[in-house]
PDB file of N, CA and C in Angstrom:
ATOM      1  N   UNK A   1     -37.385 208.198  57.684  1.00  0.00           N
ATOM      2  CA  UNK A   1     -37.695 208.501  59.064  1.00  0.00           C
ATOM      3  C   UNK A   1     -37.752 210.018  59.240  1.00  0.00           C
ATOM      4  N   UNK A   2     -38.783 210.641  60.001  1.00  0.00           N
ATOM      5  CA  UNK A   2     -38.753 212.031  60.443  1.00  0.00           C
ATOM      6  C   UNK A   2     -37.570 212.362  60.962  1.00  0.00           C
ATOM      7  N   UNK A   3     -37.223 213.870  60.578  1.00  0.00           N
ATOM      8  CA  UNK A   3     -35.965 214.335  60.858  1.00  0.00           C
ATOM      9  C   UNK A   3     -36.900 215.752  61.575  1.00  0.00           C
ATOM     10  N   UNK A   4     -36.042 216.497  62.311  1.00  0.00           N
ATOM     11  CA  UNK A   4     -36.444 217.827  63.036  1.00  0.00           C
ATOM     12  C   UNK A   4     -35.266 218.324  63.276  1.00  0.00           C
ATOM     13  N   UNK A   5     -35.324 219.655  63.185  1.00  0.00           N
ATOM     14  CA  UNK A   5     -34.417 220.674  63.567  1.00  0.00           C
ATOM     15  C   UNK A   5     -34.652 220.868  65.156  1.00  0.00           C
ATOM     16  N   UNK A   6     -33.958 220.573  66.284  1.00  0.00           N
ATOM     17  CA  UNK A   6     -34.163 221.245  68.062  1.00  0.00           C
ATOM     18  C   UNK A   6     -33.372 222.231  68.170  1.00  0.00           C
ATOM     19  N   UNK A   7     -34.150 223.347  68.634  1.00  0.00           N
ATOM     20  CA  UNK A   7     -33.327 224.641  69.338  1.00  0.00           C
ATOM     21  C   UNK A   7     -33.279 224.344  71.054  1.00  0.00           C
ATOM     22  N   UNK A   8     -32.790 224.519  71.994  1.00  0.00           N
ATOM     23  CA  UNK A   8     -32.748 224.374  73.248  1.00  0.00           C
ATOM     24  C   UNK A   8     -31.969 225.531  73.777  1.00  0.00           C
ATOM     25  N   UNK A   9     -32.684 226.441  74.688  1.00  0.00           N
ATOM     26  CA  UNK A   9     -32.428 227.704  75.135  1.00  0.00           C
ATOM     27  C   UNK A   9     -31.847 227.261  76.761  1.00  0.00           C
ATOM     28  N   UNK A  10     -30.570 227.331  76.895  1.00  0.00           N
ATOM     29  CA  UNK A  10     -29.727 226.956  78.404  1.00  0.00           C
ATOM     30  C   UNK A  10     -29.475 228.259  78.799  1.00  0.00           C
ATOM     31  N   UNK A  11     -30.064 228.913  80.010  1.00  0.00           N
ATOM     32  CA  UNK A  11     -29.333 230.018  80.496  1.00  0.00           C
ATOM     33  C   UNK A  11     -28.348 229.738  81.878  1.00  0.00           C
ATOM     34  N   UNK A  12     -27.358 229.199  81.283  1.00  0.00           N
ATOM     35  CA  UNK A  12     -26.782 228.781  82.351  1.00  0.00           C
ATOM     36  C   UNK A  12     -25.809 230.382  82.887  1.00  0.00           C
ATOM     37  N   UNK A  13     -25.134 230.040  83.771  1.00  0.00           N
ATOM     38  CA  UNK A  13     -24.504 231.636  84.733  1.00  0.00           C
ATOM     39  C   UNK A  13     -22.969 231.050  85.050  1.00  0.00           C
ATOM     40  N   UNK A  14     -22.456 231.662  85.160  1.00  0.00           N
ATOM     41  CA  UNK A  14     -21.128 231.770  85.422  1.00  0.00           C
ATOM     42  C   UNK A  14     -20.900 232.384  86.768  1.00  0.00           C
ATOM     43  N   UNK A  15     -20.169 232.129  87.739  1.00  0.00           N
ATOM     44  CA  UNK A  15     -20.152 232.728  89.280  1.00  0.00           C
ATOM     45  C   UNK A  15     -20.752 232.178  90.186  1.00  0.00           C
ATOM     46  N   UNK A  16     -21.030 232.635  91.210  1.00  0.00           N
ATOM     47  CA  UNK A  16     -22.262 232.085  92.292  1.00  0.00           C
ATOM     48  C   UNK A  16     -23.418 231.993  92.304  1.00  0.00           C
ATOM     49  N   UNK A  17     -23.636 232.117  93.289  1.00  0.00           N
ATOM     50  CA  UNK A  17     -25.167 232.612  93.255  1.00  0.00           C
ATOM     51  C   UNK A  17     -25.920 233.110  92.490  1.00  0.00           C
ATOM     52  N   UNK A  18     -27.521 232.652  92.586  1.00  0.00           N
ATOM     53  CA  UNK A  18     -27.725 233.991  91.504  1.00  0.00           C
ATOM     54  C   UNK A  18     -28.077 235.752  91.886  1.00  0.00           C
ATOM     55  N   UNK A  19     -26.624 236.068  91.785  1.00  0.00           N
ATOM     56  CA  UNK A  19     -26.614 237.361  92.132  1.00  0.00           C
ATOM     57  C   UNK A  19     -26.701 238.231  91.351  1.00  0.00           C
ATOM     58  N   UNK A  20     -26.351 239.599  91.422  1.00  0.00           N
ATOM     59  CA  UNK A  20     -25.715 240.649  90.187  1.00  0.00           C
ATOM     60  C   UNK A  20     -24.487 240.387  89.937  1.00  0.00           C
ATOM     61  N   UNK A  21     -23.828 239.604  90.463  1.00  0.00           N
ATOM     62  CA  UNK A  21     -22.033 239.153  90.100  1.00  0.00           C
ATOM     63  C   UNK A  21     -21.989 238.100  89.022  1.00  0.00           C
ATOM     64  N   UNK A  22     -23.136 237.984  88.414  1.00  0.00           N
ATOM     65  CA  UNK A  22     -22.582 236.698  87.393  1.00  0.00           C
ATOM     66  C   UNK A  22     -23.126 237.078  86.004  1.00  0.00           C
ATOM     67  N   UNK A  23     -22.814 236.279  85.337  1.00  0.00           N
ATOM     68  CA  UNK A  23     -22.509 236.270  84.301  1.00  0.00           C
ATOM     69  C   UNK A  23     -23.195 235.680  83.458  1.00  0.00           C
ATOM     70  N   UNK A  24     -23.860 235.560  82.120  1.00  0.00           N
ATOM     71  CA  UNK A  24     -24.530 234.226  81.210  1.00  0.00           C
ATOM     72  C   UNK A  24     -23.352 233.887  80.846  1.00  0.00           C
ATOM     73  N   UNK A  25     -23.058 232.875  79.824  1.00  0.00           N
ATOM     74  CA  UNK A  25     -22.252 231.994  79.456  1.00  0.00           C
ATOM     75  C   UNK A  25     -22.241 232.759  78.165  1.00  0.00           C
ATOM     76  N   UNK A  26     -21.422 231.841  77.154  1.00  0.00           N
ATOM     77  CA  UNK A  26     -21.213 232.499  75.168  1.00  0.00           C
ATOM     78  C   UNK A  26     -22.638 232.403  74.976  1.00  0.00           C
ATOM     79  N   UNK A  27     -22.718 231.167  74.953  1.00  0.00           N
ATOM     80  CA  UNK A  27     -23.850 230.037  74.141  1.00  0.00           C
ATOM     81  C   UNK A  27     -25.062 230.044  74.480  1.00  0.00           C
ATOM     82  N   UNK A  28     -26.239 230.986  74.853  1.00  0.00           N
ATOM     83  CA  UNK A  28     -27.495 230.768  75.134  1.00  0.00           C
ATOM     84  C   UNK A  28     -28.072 230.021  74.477  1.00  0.00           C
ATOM     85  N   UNK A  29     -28.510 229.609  73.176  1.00  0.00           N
ATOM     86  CA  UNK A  29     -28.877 228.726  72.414  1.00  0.00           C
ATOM     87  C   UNK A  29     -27.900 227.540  71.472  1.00  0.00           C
ATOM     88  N   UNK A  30     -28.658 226.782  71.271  1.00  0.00           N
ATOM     89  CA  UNK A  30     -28.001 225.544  70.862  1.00  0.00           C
ATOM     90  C   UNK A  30     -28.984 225.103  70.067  1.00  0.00           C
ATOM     91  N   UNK A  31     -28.465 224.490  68.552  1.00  0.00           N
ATOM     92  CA  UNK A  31     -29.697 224.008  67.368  1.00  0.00           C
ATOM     93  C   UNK A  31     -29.041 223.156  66.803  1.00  0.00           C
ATOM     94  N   UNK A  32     -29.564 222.117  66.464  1.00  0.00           N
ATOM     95  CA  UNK A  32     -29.105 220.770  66.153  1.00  0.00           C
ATOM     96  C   UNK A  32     -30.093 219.748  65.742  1.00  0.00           C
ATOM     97  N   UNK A  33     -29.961 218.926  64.120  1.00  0.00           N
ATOM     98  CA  UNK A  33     -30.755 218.140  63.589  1.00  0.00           C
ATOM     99  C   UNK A  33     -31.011 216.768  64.591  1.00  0.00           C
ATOM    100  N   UNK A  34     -32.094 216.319  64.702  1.00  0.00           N
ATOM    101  CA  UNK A  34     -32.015 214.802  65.030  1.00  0.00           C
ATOM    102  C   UNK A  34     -33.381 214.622  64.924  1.00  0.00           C
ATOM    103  N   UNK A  35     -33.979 213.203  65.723  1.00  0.00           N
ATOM    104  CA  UNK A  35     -34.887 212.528  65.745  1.00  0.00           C
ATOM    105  C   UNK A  35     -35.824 213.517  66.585  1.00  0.00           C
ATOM    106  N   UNK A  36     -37.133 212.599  66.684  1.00  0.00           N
ATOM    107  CA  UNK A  36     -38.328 213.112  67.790  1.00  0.00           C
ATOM    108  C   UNK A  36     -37.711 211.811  69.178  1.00  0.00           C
ATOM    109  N   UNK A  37     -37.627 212.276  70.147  1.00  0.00           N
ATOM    110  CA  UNK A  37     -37.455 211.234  71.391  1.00  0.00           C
ATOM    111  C   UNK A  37     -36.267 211.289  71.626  1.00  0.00           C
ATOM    112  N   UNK A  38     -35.321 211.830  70.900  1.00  0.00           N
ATOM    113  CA  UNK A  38     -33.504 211.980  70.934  1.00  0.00           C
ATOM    114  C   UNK A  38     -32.779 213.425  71.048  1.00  0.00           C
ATOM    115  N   UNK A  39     -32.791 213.312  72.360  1.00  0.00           N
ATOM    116  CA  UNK A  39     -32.096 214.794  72.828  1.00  0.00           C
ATOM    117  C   UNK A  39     -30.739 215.099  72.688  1.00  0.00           C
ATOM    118  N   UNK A  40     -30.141 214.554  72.022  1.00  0.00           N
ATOM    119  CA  UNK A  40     -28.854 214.717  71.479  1.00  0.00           C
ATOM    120  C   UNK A  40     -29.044 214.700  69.478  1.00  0.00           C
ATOM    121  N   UNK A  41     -27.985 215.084  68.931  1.00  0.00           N
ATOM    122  CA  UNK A  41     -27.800 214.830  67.449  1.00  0.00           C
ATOM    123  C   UNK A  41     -26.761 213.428  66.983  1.00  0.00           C
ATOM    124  N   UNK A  42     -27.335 212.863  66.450  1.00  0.00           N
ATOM    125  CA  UNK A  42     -26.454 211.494  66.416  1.00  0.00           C
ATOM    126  C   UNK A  42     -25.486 211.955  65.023  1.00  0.00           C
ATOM    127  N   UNK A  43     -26.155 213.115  64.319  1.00  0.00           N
ATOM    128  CA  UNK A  43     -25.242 213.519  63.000  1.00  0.00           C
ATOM    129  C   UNK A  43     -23.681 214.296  64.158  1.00  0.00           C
ATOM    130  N   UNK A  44     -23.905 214.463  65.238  1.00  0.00           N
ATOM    131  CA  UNK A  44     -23.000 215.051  65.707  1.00  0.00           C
ATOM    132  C   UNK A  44     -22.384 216.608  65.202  1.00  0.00           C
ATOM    133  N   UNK A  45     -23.464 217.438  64.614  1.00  0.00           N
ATOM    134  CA  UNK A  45     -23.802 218.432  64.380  1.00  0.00           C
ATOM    135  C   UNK A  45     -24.183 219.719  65.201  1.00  0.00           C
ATOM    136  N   UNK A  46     -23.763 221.052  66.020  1.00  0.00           N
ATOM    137  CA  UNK A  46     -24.102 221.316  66.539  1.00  0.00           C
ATOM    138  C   UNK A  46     -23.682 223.021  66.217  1.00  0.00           C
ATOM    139  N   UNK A  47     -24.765 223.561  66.788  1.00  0.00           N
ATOM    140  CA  UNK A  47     -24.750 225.148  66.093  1.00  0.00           C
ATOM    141  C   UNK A  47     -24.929 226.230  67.729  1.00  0.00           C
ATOM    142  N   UNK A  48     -24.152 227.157  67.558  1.00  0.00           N
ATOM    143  CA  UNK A  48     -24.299 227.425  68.997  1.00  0.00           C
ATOM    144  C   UNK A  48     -24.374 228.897  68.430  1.00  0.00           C
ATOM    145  N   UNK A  49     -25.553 230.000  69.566  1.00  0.00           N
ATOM    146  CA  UNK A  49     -26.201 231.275  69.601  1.00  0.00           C
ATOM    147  C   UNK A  49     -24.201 231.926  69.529  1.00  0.00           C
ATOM    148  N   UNK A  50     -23.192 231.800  69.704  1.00  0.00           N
ATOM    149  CA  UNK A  50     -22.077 232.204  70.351  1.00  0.00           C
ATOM    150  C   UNK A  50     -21.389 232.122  68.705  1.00  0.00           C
ATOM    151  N   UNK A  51     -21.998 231.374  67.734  1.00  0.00           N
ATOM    152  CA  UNK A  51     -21.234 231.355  66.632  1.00  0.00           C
ATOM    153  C   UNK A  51     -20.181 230.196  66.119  1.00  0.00           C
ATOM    154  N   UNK A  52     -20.280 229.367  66.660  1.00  0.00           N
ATOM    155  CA  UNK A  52     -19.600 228.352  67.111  1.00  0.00           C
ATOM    156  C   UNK A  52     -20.181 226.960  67.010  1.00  0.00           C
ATOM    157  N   UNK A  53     -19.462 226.347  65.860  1.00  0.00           N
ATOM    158  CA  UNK A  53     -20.257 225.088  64.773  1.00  0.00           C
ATOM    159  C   UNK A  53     -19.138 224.324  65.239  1.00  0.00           C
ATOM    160  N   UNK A  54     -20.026 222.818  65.637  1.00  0.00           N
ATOM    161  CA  UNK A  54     -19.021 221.872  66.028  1.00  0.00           C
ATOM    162  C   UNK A  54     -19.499 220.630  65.167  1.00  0.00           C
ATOM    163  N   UNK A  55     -18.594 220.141  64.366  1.00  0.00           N
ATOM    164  CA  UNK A  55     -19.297 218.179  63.703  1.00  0.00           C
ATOM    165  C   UNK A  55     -18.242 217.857  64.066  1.00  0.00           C
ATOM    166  N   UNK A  56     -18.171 217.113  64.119  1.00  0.00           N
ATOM    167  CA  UNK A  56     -17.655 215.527  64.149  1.00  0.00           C
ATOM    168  C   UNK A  56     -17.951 214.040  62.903  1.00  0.00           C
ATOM    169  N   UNK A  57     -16.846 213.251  62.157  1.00  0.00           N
ATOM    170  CA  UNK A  57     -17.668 212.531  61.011  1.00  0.00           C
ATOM    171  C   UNK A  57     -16.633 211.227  61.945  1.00  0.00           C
ATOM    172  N   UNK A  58     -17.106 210.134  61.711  1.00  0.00           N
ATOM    173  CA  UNK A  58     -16.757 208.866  62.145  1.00  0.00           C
ATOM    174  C   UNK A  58     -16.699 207.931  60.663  1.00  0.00           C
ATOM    175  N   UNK A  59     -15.337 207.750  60.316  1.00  0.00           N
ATOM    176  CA  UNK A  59     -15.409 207.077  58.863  1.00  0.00           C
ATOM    177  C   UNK A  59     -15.188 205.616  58.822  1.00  0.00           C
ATOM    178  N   UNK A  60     -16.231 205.240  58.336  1.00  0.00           N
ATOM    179  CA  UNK A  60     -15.884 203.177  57.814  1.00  0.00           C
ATOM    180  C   UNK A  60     -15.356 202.235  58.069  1.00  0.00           C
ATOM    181  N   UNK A  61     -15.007 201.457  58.338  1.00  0.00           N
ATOM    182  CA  UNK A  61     -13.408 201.137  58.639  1.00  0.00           C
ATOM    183  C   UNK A  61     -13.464 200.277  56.822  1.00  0.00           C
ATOM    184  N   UNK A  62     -12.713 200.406  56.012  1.00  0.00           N
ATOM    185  CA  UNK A  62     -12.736 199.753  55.054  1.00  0.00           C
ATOM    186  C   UNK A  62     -11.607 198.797  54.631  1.00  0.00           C
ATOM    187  N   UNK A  63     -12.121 197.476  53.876  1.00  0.00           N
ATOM    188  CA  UNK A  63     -10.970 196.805  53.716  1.00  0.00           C
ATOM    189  C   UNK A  63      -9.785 197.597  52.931  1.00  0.00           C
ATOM    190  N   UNK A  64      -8.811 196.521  52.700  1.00  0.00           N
ATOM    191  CA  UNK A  64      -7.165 196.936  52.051  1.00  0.00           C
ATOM    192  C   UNK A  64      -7.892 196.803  50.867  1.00  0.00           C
ATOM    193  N   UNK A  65      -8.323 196.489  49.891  1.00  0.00           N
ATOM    194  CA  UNK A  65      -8.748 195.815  48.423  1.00  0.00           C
ATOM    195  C   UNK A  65      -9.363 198.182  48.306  1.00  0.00           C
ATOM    196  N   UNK A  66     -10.521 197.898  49.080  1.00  0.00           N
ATOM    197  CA  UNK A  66     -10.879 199.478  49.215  1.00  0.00           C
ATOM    198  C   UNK A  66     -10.103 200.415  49.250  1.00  0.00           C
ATOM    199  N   UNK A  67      -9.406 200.882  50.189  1.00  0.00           N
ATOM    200  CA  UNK A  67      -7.986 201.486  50.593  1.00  0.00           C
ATOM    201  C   UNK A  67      -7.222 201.743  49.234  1.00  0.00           C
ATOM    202  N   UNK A  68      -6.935 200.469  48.557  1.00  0.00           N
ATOM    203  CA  UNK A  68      -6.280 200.445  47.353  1.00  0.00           C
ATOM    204  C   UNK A  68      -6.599 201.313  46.546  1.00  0.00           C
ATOM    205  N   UNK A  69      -7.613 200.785  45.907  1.00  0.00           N
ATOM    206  CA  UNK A  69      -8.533 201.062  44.447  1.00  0.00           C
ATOM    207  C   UNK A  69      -8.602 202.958  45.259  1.00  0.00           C
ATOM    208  N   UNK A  70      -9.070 203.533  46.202  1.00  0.00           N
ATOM    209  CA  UNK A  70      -9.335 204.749  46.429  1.00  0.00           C
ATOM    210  C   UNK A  70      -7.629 205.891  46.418  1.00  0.00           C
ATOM    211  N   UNK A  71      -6.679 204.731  46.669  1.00  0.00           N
ATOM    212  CA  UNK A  71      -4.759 205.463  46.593  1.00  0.00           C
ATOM    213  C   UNK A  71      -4.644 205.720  47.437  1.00  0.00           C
ATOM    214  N   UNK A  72      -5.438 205.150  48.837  1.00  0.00           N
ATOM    215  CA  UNK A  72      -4.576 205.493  49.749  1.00  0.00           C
ATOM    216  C   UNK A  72      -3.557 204.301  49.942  1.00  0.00           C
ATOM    217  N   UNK A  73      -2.261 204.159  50.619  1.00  0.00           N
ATOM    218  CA  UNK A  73      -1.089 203.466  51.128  1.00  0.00           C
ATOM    219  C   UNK A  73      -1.044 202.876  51.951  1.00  0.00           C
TER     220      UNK A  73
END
């Protein structure tokens, strides 16, 4: 299945209004693998303009026989 790299540029503000009193945020950009049609990353992968790498991994649930043979207790 096609895979793509999305960049998405948020200029979000900090403060009120949009005045001279505010602020941009860390994170102006945001880049992250996924599908075409899927605005999120389902790898749960995420890369931020601010420097700041977030994953997340969701593991298996595996039987006891598995568990075993691998040492865990």
């Amino acid at each position: 299945m096609l895979r793509i790299y999305k960049s998405y540029r948020l200029p979000y503000r900090i403060g009120g209004s949009a005045s001279n009193d505010t602020q941009h945020v860390a994170a102006q950009h945001m880049t992250f693998p996924s599908y075409p049609a899927v605005p999120f990353s389902l790898d749960d992968f995420y890369q931020t303009s601010a420097g700041m790498v977030g994953f997340a991994s969701a593991q298996a649930e595996c039987g006891v026989h598995v568990m075993h043979a691998a040492g865990c207790n």
